[in-house]
PDB file of N, CA and C in Angstrom:
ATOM      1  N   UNK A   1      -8.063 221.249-121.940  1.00  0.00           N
ATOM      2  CA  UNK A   1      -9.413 221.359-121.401  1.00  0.00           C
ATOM      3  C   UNK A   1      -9.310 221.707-119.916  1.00  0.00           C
ATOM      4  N   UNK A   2     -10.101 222.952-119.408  1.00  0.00           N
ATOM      5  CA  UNK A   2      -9.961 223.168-118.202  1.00  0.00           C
ATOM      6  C   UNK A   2     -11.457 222.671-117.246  1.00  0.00           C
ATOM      7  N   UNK A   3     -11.322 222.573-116.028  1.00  0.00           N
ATOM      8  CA  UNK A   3     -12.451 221.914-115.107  1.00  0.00           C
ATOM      9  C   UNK A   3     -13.531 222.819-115.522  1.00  0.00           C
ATOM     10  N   UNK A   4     -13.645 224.176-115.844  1.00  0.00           N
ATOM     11  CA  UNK A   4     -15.057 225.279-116.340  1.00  0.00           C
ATOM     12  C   UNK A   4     -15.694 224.659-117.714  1.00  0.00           C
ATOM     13  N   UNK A   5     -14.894 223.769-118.533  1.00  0.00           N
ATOM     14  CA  UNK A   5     -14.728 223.455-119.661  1.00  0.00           C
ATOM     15  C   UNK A   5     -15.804 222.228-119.579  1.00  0.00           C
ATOM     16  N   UNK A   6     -15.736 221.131-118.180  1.00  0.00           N
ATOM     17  CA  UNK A   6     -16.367 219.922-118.693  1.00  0.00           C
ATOM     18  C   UNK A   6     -17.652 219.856-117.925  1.00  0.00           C
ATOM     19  N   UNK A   7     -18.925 219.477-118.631  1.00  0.00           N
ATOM     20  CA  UNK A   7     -20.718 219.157-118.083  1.00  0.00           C
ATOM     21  C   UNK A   7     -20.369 218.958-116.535  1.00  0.00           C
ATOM     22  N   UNK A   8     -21.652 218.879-116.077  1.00  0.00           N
ATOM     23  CA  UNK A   8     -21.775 218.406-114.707  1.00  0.00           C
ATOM     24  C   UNK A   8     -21.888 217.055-114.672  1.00  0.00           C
ATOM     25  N   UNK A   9     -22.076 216.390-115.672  1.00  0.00           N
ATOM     26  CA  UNK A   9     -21.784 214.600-115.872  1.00  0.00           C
ATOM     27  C   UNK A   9     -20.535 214.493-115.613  1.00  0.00           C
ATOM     28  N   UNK A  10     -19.240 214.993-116.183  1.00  0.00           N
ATOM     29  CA  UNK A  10     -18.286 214.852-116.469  1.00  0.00           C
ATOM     30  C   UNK A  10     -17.324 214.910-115.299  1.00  0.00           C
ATOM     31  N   UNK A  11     -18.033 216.644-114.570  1.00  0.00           N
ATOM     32  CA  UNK A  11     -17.646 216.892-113.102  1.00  0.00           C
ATOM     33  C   UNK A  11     -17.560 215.956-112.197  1.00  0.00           C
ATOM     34  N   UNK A  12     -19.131 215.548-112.360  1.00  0.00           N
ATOM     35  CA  UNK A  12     -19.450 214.222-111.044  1.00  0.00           C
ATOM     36  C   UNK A  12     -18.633 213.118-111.124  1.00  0.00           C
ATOM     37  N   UNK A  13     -18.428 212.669-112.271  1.00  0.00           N
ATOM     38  CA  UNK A  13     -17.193 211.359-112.362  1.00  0.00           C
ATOM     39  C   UNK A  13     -16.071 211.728-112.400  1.00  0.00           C
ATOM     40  N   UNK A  14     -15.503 212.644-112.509  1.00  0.00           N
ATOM     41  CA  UNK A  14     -14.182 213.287-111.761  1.00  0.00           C
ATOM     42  C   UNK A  14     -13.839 213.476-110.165  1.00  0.00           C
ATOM     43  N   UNK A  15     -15.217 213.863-109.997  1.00  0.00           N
ATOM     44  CA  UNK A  15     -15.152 214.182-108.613  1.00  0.00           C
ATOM     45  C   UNK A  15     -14.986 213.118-108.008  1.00  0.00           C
ATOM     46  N   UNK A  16     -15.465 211.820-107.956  1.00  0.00           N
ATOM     47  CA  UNK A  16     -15.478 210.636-107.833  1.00  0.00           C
ATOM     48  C   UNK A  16     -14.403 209.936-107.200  1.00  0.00           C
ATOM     49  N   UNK A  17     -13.050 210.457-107.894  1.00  0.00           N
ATOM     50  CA  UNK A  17     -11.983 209.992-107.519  1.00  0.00           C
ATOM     51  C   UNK A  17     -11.392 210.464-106.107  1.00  0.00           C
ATOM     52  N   UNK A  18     -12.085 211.279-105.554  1.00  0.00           N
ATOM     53  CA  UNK A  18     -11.396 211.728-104.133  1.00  0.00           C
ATOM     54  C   UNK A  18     -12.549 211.682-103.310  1.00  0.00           C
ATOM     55  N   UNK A  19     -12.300 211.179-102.086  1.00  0.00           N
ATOM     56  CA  UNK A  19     -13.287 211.951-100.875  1.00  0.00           C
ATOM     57  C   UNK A  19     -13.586 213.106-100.661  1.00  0.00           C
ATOM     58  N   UNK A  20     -14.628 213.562-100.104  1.00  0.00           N
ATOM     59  CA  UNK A  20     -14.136 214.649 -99.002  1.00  0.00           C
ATOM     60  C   UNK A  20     -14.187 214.650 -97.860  1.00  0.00           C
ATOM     61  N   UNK A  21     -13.912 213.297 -96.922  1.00  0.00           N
ATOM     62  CA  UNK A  21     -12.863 213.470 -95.790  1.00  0.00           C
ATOM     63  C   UNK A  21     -11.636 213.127 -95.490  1.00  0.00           C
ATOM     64  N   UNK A  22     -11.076 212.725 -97.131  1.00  0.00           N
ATOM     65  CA  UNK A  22      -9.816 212.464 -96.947  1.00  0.00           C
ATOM     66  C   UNK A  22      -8.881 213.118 -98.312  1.00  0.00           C
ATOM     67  N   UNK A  23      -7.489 213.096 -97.919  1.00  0.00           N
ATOM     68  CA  UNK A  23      -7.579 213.076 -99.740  1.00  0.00           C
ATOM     69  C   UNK A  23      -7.000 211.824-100.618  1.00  0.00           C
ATOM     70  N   UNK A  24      -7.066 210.260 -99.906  1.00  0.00           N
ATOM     71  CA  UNK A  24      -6.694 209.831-100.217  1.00  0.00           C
ATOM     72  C   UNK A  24      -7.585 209.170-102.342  1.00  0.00           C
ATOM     73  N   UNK A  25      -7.017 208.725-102.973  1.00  0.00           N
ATOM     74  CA  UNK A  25      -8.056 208.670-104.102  1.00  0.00           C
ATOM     75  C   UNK A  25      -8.691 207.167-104.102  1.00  0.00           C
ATOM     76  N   UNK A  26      -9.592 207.406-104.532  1.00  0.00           N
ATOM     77  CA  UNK A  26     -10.527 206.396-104.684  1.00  0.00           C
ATOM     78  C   UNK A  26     -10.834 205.978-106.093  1.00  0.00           C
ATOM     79  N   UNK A  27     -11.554 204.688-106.485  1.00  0.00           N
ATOM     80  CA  UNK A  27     -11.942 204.463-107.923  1.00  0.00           C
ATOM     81  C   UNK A  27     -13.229 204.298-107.817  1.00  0.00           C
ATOM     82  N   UNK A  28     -13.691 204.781-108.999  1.00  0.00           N
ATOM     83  CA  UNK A  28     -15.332 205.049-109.264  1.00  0.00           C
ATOM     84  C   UNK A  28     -15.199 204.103-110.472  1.00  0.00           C
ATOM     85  N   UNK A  29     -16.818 203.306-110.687  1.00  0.00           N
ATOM     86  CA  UNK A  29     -16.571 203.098-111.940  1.00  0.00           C
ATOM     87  C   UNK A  29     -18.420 203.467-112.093  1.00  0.00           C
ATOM     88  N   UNK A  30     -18.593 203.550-113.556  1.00  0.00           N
ATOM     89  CA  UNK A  30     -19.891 203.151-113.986  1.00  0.00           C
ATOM     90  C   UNK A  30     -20.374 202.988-115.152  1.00  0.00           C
ATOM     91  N   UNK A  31     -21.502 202.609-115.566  1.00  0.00           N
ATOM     92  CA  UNK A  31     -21.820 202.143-116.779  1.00  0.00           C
ATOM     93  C   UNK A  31     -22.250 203.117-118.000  1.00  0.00           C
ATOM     94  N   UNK A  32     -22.638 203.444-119.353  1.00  0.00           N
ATOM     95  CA  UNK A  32     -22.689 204.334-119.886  1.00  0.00           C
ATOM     96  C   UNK A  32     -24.024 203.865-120.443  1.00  0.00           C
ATOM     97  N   UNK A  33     -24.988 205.387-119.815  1.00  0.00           N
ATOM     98  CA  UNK A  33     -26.592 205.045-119.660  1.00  0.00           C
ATOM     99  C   UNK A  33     -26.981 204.833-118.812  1.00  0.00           C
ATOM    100  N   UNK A  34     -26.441 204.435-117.760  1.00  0.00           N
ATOM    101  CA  UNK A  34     -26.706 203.722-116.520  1.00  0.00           C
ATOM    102  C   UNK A  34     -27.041 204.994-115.326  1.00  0.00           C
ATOM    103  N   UNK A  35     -28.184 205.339-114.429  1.00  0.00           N
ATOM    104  CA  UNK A  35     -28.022 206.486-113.867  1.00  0.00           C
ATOM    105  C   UNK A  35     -27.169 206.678-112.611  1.00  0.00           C
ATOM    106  N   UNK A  36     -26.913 207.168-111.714  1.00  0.00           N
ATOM    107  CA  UNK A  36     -25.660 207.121-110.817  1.00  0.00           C
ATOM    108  C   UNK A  36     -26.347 208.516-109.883  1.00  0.00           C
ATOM    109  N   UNK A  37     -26.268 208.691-108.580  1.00  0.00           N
ATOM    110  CA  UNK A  37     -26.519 209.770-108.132  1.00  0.00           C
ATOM    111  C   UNK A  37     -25.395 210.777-107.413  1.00  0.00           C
ATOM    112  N   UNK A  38     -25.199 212.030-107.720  1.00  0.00           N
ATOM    113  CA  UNK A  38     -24.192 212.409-107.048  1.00  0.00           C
ATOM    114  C   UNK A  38     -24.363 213.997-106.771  1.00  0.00           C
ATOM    115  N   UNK A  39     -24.549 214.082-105.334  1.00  0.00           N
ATOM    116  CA  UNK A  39     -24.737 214.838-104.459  1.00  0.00           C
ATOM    117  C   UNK A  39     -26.318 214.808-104.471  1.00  0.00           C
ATOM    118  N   UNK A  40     -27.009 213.898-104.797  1.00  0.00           N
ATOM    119  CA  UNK A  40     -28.600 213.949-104.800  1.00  0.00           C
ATOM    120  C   UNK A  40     -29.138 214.513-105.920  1.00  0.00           C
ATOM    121  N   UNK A  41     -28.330 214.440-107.215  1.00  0.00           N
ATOM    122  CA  UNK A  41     -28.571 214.972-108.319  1.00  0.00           C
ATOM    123  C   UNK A  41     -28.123 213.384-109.085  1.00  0.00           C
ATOM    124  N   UNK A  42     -29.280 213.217-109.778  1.00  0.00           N
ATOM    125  CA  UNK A  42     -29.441 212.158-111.089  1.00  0.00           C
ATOM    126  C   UNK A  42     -28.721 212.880-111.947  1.00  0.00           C
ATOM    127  N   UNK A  43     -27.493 211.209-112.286  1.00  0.00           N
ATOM    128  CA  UNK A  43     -26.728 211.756-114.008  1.00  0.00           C
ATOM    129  C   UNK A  43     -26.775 210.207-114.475  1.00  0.00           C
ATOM    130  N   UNK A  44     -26.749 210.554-115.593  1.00  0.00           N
ATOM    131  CA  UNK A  44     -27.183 209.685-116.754  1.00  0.00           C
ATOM    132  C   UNK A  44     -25.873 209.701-117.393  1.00  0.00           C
ATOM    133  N   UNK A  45     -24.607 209.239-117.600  1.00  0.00           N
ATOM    134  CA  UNK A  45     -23.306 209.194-118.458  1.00  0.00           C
ATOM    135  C   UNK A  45     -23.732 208.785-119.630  1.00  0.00           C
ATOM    136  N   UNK A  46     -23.169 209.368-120.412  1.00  0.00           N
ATOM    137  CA  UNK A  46     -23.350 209.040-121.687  1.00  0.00           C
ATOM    138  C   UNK A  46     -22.278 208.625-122.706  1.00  0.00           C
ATOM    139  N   UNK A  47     -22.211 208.676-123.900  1.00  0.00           N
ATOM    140  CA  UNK A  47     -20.585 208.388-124.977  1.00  0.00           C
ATOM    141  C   UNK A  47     -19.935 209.467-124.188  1.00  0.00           C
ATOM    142  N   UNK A  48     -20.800 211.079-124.597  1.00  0.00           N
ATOM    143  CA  UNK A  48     -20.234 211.753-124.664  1.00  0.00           C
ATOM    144  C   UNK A  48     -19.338 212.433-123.005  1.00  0.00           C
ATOM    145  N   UNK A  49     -20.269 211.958-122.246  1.00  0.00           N
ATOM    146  CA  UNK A  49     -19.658 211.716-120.695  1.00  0.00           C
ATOM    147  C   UNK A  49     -17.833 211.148-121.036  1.00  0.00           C
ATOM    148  N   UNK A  50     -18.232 210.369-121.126  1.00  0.00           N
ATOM    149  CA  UNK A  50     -16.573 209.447-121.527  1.00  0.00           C
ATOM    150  C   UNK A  50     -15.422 210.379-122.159  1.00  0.00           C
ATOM    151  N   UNK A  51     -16.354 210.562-123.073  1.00  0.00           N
ATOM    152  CA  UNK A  51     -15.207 211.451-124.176  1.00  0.00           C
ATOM    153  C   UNK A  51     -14.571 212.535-123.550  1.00  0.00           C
ATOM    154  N   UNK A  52     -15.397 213.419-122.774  1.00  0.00           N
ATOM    155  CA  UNK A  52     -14.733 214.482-121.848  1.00  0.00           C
ATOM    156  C   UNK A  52     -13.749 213.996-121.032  1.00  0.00           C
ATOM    157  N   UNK A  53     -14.269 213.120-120.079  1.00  0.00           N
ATOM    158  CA  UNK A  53     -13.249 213.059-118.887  1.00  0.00           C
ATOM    159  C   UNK A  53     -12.312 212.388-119.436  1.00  0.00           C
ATOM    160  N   UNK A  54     -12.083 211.119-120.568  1.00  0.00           N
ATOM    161  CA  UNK A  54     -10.735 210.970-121.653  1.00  0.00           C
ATOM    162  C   UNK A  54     -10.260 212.365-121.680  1.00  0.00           C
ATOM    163  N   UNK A  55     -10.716 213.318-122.457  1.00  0.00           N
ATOM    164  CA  UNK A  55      -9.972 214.437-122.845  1.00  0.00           C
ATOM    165  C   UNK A  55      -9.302 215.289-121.539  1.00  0.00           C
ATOM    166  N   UNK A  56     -10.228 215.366-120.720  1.00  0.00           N
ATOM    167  CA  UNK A  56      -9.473 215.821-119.190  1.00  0.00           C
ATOM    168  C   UNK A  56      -8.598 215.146-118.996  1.00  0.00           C
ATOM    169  N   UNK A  57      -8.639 214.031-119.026  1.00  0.00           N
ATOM    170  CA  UNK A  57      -7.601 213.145-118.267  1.00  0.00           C
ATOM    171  C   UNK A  57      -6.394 213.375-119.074  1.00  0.00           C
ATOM    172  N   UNK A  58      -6.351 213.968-120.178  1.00  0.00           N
ATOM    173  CA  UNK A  58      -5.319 213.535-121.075  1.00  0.00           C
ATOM    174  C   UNK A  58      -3.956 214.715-120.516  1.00  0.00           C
ATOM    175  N   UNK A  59      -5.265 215.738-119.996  1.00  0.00           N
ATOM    176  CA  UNK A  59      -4.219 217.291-120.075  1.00  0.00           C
ATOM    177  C   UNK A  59      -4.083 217.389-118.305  1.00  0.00           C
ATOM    178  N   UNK A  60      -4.768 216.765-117.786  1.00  0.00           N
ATOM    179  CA  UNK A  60      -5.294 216.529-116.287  1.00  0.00           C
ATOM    180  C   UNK A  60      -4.486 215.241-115.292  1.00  0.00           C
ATOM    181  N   UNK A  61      -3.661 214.420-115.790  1.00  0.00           N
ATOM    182  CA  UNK A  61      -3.725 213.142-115.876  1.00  0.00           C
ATOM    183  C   UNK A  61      -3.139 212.645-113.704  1.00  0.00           C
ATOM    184  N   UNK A  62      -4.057 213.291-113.125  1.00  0.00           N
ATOM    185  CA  UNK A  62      -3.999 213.243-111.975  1.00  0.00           C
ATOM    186  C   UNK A  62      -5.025 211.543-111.275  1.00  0.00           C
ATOM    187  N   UNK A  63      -5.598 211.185-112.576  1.00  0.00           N
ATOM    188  CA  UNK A  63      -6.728 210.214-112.426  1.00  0.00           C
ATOM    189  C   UNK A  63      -6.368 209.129-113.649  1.00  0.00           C
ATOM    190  N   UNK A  64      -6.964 208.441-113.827  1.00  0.00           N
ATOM    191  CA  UNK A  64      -6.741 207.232-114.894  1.00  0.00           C
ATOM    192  C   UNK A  64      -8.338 206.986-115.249  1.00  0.00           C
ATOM    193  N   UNK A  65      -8.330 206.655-116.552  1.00  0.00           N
ATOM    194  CA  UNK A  65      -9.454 205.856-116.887  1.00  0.00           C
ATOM    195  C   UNK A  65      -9.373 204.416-117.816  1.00  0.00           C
ATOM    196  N   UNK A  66     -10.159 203.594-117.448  1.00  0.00           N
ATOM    197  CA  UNK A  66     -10.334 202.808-118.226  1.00  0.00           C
ATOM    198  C   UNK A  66     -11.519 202.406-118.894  1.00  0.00           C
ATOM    199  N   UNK A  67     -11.730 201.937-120.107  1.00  0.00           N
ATOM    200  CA  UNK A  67     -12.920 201.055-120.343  1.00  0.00           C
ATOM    201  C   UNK A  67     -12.950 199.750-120.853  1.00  0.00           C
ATOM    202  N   UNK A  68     -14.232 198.986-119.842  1.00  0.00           N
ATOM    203  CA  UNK A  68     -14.319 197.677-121.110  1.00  0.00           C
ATOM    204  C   UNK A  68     -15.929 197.847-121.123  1.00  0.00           C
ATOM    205  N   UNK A  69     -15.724 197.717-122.374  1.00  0.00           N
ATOM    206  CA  UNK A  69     -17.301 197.561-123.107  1.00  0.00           C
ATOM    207  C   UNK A  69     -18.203 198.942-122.589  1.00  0.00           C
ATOM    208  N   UNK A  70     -19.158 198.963-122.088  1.00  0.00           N
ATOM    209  CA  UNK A  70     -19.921 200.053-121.637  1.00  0.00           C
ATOM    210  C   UNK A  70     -19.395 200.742-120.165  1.00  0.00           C
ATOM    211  N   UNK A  71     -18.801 200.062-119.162  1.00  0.00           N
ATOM    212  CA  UNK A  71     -18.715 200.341-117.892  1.00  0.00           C
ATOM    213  C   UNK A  71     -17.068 201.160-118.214  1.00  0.00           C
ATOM    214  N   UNK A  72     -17.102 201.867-117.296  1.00  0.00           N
ATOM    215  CA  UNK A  72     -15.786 203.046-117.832  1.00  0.00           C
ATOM    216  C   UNK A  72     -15.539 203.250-115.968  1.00  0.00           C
ATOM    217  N   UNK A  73     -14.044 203.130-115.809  1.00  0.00           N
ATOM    218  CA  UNK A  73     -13.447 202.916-114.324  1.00  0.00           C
ATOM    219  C   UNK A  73     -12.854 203.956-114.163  1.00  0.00           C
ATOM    220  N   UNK A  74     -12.803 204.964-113.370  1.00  0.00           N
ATOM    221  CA  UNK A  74     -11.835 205.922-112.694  1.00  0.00           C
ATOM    222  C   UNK A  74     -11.244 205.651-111.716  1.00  0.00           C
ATOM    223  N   UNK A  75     -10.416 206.103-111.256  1.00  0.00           N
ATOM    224  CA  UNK A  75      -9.347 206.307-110.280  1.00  0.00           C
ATOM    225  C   UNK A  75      -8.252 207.648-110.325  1.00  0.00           C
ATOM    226  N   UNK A  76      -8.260 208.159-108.910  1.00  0.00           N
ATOM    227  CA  UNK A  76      -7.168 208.754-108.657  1.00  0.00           C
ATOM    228  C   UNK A  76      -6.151 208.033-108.686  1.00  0.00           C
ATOM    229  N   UNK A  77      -5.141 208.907-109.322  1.00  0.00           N
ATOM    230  CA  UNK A  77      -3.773 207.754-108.614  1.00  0.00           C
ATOM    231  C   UNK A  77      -2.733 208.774-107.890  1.00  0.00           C
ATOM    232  N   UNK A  78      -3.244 209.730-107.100  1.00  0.00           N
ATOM    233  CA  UNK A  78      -2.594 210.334-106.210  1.00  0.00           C
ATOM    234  C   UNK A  78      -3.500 211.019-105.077  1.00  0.00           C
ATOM    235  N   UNK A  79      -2.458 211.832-104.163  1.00  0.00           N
ATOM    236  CA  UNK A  79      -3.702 212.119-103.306  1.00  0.00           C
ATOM    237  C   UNK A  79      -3.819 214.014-103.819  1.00  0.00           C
ATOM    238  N   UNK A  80      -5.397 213.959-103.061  1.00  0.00           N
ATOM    239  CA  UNK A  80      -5.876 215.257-103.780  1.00  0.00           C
ATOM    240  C   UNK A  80      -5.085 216.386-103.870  1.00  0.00           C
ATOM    241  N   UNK A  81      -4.497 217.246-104.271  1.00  0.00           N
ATOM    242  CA  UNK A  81      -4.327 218.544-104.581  1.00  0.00           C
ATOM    243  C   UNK A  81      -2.462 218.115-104.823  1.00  0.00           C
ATOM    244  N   UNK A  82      -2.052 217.461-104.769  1.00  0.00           N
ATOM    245  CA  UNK A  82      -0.454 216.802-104.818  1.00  0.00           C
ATOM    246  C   UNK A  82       0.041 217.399-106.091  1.00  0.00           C
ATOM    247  N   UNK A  83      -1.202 217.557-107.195  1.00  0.00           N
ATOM    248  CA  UNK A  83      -0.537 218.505-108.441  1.00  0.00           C
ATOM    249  C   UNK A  83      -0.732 220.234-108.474  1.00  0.00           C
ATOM    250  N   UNK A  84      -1.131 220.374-107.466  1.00  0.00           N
ATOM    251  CA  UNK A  84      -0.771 221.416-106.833  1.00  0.00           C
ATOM    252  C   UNK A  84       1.090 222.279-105.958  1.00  0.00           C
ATOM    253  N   UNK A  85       1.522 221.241-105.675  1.00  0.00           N
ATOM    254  CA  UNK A  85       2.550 221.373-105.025  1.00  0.00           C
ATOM    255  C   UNK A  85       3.877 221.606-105.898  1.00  0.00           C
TER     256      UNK A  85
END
């Protein structure tokens, strides 16, 4: 799965994991249903929210996810563009 590949739900909680004034990574978490704002745009995550960024993560695995129960946790676990190098 490539980044053209996943919603703008999916984007925004990806994006999540990095700043942009640093590149150190950060963890996002949030709930599924729950709304969240990002860049001044309302998203609503859904199952299917989850299911993507799982599947990104799988081929992507620059970030981690977890879940318990409804709330689903991201994190970078490197700094930005490092899978680049």
């Amino acid at each position: 799965m490539e980044w053209k590949d996943l919603s703008i739900e999916a984007k925004s909680v990806v994006e999540r994991c990095w700043s942009i004034h640093h590149n150190r990574p950060l963890t996002f978490d949030f709930v599924i249903g729950t709304e969240f704002k990002a860049g001044g745009v309302s998203i609503i995550p859904t199952e299917d929210t989850y299911n993507e960024v799982l599947k990104y993560q799988k081929e992507n695995p620059q970030f981690d996810v977890h879940r318990i129960d409804e709330r689903v946790v991201v994190k970078g676990n490197c700094e930005y563009g490092s899978w680049l190098k």
